[in-house]
PDB file of N, CA and C in Angstrom:
ATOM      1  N   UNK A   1      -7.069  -2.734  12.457  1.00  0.00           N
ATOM      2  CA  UNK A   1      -5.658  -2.655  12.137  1.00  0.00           C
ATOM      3  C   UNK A   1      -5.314  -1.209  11.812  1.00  0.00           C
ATOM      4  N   UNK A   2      -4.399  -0.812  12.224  1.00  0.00           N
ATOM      5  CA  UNK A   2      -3.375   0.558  12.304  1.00  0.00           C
ATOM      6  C   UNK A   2      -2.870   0.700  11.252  1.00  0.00           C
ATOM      7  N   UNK A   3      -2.132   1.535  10.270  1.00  0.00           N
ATOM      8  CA  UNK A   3      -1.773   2.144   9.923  1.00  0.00           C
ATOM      9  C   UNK A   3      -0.136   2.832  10.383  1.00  0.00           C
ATOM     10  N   UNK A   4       0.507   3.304   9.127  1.00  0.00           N
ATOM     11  CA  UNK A   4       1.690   4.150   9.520  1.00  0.00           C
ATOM     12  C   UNK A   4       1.329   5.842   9.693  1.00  0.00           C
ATOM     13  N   UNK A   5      -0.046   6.000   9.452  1.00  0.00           N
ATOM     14  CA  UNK A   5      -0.771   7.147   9.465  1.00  0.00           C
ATOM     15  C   UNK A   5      -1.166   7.308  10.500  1.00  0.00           C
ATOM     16  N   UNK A   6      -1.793   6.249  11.334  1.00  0.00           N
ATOM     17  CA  UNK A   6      -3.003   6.431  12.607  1.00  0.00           C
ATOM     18  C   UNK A   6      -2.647   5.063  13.566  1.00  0.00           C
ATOM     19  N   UNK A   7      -2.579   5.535  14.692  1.00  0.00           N
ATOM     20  CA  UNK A   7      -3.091   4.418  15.445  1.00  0.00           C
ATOM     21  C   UNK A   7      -3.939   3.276  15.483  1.00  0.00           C
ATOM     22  N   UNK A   8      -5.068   4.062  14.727  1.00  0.00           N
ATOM     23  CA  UNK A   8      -6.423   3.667  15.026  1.00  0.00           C
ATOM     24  C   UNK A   8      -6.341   3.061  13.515  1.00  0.00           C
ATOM     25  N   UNK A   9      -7.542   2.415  13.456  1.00  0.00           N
ATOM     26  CA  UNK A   9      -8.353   2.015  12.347  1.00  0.00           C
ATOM     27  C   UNK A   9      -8.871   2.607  11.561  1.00  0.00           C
ATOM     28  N   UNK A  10      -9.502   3.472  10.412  1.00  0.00           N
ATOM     29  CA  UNK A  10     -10.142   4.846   9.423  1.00  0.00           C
ATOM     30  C   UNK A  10     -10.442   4.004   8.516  1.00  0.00           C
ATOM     31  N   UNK A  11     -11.585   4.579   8.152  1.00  0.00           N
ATOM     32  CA  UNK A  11     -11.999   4.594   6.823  1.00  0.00           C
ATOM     33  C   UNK A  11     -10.951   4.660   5.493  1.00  0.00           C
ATOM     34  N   UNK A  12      -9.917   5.526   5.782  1.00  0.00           N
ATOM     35  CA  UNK A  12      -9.292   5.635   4.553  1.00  0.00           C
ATOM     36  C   UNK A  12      -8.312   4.533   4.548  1.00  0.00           C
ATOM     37  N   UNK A  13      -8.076   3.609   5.716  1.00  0.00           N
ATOM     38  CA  UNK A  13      -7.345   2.812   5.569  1.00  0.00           C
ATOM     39  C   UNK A  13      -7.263   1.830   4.585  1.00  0.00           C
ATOM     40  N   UNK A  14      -6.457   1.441   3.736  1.00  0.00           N
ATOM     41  CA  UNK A  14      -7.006   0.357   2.235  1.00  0.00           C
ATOM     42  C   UNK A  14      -6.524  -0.772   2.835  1.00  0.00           C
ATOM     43  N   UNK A  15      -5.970  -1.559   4.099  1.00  0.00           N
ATOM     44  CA  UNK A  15      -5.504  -2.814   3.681  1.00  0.00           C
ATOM     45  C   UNK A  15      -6.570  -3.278   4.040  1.00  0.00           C
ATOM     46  N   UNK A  16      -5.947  -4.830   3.376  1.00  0.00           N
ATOM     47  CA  UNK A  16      -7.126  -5.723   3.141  1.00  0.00           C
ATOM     48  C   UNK A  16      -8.220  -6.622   4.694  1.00  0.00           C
ATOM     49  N   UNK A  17      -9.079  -6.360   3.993  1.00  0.00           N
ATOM     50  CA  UNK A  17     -10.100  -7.722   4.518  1.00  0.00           C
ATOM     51  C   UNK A  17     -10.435  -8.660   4.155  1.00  0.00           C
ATOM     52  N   UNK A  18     -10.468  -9.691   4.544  1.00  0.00           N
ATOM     53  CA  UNK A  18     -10.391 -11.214   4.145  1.00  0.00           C
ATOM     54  C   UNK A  18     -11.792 -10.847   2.917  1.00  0.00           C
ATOM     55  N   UNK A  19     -11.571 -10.690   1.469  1.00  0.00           N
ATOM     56  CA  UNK A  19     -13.327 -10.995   0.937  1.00  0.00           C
ATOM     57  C   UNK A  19     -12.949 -12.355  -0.316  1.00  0.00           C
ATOM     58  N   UNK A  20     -13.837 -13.101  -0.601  1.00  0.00           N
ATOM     59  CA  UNK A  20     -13.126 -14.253  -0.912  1.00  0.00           C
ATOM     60  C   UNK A  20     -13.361 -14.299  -3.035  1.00  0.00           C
ATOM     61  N   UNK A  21     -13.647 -12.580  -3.103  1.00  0.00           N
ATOM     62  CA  UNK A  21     -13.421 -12.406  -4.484  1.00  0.00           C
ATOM     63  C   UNK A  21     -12.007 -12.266  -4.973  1.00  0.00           C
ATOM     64  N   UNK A  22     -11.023 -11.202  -3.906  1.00  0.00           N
ATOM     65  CA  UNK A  22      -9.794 -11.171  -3.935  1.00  0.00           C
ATOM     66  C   UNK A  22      -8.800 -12.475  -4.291  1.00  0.00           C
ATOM     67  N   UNK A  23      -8.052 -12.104  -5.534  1.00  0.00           N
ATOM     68  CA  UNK A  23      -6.949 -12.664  -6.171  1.00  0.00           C
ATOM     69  C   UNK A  23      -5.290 -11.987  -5.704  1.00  0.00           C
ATOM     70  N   UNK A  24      -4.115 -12.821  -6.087  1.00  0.00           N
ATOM     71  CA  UNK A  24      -2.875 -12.293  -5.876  1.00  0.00           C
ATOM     72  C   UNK A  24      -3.028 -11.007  -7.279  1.00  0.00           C
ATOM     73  N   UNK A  25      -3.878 -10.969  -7.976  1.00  0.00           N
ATOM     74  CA  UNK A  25      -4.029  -9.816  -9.074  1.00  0.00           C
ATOM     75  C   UNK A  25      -4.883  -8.947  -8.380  1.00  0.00           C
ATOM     76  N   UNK A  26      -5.731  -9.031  -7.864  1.00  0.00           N
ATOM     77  CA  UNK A  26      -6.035  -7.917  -6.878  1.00  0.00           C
ATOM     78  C   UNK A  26      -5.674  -7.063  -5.637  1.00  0.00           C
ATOM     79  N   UNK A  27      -5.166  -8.189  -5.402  1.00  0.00           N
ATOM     80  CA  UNK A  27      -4.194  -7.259  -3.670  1.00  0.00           C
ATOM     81  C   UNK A  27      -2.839  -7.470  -3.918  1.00  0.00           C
ATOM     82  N   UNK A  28      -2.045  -6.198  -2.993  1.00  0.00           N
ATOM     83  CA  UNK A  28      -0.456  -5.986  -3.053  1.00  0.00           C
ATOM     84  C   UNK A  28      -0.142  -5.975  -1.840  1.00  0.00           C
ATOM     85  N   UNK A  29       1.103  -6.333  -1.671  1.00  0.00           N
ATOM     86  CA  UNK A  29       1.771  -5.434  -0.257  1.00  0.00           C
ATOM     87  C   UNK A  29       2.281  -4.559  -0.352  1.00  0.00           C
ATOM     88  N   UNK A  30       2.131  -3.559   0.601  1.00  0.00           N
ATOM     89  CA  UNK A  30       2.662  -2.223   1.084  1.00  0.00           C
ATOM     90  C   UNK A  30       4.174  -2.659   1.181  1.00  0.00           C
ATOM     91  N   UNK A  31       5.225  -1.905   0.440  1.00  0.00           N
ATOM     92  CA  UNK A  31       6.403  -2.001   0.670  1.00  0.00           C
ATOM     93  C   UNK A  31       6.758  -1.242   1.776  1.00  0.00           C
ATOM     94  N   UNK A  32       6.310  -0.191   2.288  1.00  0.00           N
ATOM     95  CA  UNK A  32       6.897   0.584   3.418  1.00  0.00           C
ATOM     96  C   UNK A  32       6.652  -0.172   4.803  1.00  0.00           C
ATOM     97  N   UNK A  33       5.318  -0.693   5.386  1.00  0.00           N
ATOM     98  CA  UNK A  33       4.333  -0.964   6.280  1.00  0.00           C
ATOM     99  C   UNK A  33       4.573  -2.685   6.313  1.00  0.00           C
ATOM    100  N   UNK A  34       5.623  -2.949   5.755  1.00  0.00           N
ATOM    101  CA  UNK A  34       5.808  -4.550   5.788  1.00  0.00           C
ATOM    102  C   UNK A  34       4.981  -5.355   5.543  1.00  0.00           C
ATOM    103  N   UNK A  35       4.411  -5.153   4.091  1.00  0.00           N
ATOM    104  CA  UNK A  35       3.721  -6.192   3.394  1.00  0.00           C
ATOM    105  C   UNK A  35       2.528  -6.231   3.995  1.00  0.00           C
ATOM    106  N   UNK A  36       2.061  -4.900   4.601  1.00  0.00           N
ATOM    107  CA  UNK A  36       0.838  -4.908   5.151  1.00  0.00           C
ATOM    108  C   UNK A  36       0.086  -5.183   3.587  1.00  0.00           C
ATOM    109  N   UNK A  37      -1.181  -5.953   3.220  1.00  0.00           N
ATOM    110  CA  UNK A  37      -1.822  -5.827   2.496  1.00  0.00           C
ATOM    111  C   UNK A  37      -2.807  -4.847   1.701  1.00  0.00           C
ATOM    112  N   UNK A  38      -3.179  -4.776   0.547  1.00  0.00           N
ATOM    113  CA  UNK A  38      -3.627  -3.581  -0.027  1.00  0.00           C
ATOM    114  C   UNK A  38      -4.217  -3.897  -0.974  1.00  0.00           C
ATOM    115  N   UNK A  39      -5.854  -3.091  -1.015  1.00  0.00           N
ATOM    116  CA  UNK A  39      -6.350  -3.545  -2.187  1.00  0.00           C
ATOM    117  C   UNK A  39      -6.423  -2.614  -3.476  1.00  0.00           C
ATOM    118  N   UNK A  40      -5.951  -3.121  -4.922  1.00  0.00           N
ATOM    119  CA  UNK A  40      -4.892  -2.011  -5.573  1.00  0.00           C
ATOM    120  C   UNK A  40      -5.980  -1.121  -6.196  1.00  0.00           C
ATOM    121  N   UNK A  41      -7.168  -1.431  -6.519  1.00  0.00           N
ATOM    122  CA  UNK A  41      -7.805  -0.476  -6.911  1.00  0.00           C
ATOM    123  C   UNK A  41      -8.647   0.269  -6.190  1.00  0.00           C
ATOM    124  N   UNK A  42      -8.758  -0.155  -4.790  1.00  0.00           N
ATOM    125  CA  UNK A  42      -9.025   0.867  -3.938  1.00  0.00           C
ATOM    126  C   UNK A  42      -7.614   1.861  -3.560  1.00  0.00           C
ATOM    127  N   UNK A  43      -6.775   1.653  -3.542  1.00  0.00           N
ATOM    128  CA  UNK A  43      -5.303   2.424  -3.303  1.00  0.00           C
ATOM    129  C   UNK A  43      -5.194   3.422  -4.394  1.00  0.00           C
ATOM    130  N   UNK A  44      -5.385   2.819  -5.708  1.00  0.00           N
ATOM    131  CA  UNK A  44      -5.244   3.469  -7.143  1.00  0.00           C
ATOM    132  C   UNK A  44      -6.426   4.840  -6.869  1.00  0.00           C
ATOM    133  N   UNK A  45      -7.614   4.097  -6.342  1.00  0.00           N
ATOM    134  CA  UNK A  45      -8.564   5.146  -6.648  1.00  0.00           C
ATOM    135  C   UNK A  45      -8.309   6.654  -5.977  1.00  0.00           C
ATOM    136  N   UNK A  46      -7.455   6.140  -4.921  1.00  0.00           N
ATOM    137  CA  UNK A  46      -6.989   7.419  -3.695  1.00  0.00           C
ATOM    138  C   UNK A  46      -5.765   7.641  -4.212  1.00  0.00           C
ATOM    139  N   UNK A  47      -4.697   7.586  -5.136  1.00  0.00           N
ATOM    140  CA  UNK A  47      -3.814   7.660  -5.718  1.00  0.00           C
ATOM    141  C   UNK A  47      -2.574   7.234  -4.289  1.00  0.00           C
ATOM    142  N   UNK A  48      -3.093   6.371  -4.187  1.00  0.00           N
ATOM    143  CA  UNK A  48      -2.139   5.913  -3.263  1.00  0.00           C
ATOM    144  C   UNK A  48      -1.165   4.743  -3.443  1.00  0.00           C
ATOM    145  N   UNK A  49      -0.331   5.308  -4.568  1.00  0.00           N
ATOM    146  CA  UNK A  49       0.482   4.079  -5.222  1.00  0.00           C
ATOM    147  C   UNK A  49       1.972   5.297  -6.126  1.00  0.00           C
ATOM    148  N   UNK A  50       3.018   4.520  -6.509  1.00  0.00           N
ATOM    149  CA  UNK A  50       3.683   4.602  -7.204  1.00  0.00           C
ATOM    150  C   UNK A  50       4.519   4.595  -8.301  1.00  0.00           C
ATOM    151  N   UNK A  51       5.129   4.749  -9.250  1.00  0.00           N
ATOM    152  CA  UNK A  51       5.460   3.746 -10.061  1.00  0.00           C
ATOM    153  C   UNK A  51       7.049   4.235  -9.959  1.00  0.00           C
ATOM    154  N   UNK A  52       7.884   3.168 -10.153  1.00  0.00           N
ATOM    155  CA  UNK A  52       9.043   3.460  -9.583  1.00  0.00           C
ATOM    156  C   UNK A  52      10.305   2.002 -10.595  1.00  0.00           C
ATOM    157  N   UNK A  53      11.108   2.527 -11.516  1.00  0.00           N
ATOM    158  CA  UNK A  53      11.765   1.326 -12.507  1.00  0.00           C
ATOM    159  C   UNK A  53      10.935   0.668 -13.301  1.00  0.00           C
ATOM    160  N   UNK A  54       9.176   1.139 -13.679  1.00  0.00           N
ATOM    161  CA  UNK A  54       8.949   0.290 -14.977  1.00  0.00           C
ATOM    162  C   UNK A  54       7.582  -0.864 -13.960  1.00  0.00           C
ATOM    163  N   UNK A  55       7.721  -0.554 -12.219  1.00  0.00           N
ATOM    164  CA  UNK A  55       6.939  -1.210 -11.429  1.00  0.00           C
ATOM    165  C   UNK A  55       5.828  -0.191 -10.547  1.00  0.00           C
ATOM    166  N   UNK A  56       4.747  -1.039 -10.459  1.00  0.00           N
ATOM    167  CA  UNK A  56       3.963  -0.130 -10.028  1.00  0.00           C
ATOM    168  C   UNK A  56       4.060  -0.586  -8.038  1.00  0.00           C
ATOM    169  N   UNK A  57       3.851   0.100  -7.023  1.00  0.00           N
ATOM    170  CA  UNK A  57       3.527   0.255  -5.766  1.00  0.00           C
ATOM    171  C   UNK A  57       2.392   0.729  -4.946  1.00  0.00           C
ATOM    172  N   UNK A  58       1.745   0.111  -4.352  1.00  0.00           N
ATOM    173  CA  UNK A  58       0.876   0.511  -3.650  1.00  0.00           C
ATOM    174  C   UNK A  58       0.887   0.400  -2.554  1.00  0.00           C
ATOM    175  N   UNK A  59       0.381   1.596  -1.883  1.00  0.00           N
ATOM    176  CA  UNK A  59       0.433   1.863  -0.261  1.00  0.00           C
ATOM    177  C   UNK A  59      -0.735   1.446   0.684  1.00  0.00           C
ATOM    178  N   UNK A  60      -0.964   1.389   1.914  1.00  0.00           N
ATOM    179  CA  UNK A  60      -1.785   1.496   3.030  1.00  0.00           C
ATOM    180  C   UNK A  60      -2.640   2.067   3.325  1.00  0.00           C
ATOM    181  N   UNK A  61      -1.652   3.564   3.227  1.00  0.00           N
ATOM    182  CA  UNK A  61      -2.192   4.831   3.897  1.00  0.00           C
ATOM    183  C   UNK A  61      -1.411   6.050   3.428  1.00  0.00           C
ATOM    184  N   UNK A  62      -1.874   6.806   3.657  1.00  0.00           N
ATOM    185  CA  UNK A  62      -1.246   8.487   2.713  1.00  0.00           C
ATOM    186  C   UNK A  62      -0.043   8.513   3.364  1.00  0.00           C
ATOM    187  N   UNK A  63       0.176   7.966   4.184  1.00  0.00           N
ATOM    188  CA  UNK A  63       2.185   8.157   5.152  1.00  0.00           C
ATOM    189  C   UNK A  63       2.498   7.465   3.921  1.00  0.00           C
ATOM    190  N   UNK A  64       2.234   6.713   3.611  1.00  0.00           N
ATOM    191  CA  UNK A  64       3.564   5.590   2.926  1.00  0.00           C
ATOM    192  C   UNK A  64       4.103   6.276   1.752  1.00  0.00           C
ATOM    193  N   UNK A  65       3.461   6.819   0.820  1.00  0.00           N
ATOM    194  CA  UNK A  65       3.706   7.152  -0.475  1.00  0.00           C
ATOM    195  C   UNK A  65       5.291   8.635   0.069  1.00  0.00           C
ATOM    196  N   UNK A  66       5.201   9.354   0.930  1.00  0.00           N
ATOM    197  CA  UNK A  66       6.331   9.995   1.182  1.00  0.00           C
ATOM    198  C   UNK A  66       7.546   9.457   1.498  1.00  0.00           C
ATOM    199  N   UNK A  67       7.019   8.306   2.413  1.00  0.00           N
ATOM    200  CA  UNK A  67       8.113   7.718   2.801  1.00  0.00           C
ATOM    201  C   UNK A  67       8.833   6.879   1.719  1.00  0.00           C
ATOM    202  N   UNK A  68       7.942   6.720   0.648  1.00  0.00           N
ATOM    203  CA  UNK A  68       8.313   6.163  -0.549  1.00  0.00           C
ATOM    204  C   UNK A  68       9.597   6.567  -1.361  1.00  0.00           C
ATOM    205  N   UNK A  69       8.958   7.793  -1.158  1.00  0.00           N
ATOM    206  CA  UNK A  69       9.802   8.970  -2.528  1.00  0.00           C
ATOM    207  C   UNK A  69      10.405   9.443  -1.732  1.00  0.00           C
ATOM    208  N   UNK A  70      11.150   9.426  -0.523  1.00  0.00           N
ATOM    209  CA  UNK A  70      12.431   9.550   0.672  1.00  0.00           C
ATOM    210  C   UNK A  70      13.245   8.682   0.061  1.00  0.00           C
ATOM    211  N   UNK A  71      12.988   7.482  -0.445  1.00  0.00           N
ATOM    212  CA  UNK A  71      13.773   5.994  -0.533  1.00  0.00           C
ATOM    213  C   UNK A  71      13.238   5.079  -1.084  1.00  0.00           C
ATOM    214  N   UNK A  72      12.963   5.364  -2.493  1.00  0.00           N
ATOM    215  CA  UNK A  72      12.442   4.203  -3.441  1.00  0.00           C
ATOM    216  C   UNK A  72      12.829   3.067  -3.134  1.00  0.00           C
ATOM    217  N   UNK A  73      14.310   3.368  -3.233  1.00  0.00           N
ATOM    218  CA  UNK A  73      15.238   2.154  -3.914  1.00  0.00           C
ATOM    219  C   UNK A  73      15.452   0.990  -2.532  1.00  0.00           C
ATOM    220  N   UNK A  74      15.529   1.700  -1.200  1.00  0.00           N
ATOM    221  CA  UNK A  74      15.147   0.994  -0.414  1.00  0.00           C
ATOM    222  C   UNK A  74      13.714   0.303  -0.288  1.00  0.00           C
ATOM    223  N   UNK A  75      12.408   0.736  -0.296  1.00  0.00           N
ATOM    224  CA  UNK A  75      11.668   0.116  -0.221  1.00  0.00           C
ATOM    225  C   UNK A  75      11.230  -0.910  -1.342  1.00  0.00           C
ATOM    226  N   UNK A  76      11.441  -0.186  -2.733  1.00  0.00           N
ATOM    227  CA  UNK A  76      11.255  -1.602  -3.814  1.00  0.00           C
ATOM    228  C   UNK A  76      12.239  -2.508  -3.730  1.00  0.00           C
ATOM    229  N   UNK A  77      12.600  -2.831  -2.889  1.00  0.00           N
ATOM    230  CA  UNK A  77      13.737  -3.895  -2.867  1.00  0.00           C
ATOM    231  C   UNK A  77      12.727  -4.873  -2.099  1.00  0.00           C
ATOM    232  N   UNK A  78      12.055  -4.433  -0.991  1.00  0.00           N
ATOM    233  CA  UNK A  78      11.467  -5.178   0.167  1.00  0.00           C
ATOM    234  C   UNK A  78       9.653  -5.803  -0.645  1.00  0.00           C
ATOM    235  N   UNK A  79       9.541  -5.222  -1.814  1.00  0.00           N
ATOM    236  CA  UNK A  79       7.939  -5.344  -2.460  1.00  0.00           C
ATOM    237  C   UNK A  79       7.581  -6.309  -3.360  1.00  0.00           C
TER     238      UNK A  79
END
């Protein structure tokens, strides 16, 4: 699976893979990337998240977080 970063597939990519430790407290959706999935403390660890009204956000891939802070208010609406 792709990315808003890459075509391709990477290593740095955080969304999720099916592992059957994962909880709705462990994974998020990407508000930019349409609820692509994300696992938050792998995202956190790459600082690939936001906090935005008191809520926290986490991204995909290093694109999202700009596209974030272009348009919060649009994307936390969709998260």
């Amino acid at each position: 699976m792709g990315s808003c970063c890459s075509s391709k597939t990477t290593t740095e990519d955080l969304t999720l893979t099916a592992r059957p430790e994962q909880t709705d407290d462990t994974i998020a959706r990407c508000p930019v990337m349409a609820g692509t999935p994300v696992v938050k403390v792998d995202a956190e660890a790459k600082g690939l998240f936001r906090d935005y009204n008191g809520q926290r956000y986490w991204f995909c891939c290093a694109g999202c977080g700009p596209a974030f802070d272009a348009d919060p208010a649009r994307y936390a609406v969709t998260a």
